[in-house]
N, C-alpha and C. Protein backbone atom coordinates (compact mmCIF):
# COMPACT_ATOMS: atom_id res chain seq x y z
N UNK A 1 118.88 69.58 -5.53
CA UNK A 1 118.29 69.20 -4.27
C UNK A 1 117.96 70.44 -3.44
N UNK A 2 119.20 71.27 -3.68
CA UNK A 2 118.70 72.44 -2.55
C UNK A 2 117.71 73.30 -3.33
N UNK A 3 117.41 73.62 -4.46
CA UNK A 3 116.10 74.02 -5.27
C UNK A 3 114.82 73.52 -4.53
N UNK A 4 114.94 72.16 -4.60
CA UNK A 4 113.72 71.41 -3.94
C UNK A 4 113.44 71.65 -2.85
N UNK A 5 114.13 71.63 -1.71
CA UNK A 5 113.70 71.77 -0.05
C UNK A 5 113.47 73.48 -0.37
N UNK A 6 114.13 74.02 -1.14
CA UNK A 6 113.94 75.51 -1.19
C UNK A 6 111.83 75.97 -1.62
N UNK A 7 111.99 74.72 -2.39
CA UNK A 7 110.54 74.96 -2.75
C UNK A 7 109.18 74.57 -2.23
N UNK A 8 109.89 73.56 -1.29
CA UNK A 8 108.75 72.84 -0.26
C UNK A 8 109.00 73.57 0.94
N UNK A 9 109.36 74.69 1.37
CA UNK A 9 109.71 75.39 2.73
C UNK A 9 109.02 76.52 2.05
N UNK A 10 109.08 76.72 0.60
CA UNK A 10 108.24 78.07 0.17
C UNK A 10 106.51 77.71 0.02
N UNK A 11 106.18 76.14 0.18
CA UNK A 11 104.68 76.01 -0.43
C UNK A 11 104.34 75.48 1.29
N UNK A 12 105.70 75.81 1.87
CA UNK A 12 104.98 75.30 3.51
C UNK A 12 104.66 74.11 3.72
N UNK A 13 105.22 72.92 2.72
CA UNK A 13 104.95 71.37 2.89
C UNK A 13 106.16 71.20 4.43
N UNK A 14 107.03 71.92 4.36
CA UNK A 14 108.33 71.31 5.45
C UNK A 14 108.35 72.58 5.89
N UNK A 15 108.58 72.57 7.57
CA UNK A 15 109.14 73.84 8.14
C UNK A 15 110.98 73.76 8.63
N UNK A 16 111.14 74.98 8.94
CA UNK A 16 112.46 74.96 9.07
C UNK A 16 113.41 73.59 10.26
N UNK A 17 112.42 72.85 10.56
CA UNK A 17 113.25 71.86 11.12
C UNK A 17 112.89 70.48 10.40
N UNK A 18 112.48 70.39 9.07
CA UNK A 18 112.61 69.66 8.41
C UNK A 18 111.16 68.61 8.65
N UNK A 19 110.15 69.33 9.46
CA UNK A 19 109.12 68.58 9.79
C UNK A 19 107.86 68.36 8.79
N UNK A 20 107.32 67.53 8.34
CA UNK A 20 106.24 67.78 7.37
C UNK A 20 105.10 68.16 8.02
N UNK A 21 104.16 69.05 7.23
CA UNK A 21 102.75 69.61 7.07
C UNK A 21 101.56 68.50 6.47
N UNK A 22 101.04 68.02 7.58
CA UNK A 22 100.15 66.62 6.33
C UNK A 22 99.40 67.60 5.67
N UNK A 23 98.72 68.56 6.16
CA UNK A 23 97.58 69.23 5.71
C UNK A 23 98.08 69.90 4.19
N UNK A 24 99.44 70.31 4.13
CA UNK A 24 100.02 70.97 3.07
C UNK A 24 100.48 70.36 2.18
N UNK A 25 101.31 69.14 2.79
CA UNK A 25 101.31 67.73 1.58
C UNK A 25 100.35 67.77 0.85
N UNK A 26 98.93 67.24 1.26
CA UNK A 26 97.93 67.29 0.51
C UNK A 26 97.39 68.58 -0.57
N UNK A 27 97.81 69.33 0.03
CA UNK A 27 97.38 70.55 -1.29
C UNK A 27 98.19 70.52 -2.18
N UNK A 28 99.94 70.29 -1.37
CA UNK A 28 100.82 70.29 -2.35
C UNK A 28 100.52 69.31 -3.65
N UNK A 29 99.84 68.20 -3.14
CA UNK A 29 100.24 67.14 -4.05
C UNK A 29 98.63 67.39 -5.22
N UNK A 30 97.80 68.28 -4.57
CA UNK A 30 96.71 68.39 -5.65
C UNK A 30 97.04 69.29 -6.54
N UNK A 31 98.00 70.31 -6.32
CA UNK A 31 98.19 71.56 -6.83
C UNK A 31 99.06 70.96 -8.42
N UNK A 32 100.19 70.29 -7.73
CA UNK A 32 100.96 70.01 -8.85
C UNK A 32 101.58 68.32 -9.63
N UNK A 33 100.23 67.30 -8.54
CA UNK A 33 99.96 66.32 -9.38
C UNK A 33 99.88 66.02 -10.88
N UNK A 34 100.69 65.28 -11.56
CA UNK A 34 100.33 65.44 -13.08
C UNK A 34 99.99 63.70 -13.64
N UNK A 35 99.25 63.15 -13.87
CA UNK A 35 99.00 61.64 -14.11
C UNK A 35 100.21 61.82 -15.68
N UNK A 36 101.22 61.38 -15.43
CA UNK A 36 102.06 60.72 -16.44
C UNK A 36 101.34 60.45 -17.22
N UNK A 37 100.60 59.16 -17.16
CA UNK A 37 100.61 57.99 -18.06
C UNK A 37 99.87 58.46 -19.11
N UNK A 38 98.39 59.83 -18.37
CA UNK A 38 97.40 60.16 -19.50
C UNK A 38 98.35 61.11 -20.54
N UNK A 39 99.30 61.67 -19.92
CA UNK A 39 99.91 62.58 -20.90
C UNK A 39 100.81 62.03 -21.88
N UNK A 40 101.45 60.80 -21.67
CA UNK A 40 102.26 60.29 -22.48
C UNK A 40 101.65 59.18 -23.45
N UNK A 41 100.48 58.91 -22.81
CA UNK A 41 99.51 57.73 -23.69
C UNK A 41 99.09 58.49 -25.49
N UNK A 42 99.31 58.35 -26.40
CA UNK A 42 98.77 58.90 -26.93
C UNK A 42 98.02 57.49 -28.17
């Protein structure tokens, strides 16, 4: 867990009072989105 908040305070999704970034959510979530289903469909 503390890895995680460690890594969303480093990509700037959360600042140090635990507040979210919508604008950074969104990059966050384009950057390292992965669609499961196409990768496991085979």
């Amino acid at each position: 867990m503390e890895k995680l908040v460690r890594w969303l305070l480093k990509e700037r999704v959360i600042n140090h009072d635990g507040e979210l970034n919508a604008e950074r959510v969104a990059v966050f979530k384009d950057k390292y989105h992965e669609n499961i289903t196409e990768r496991t469909l085979r």
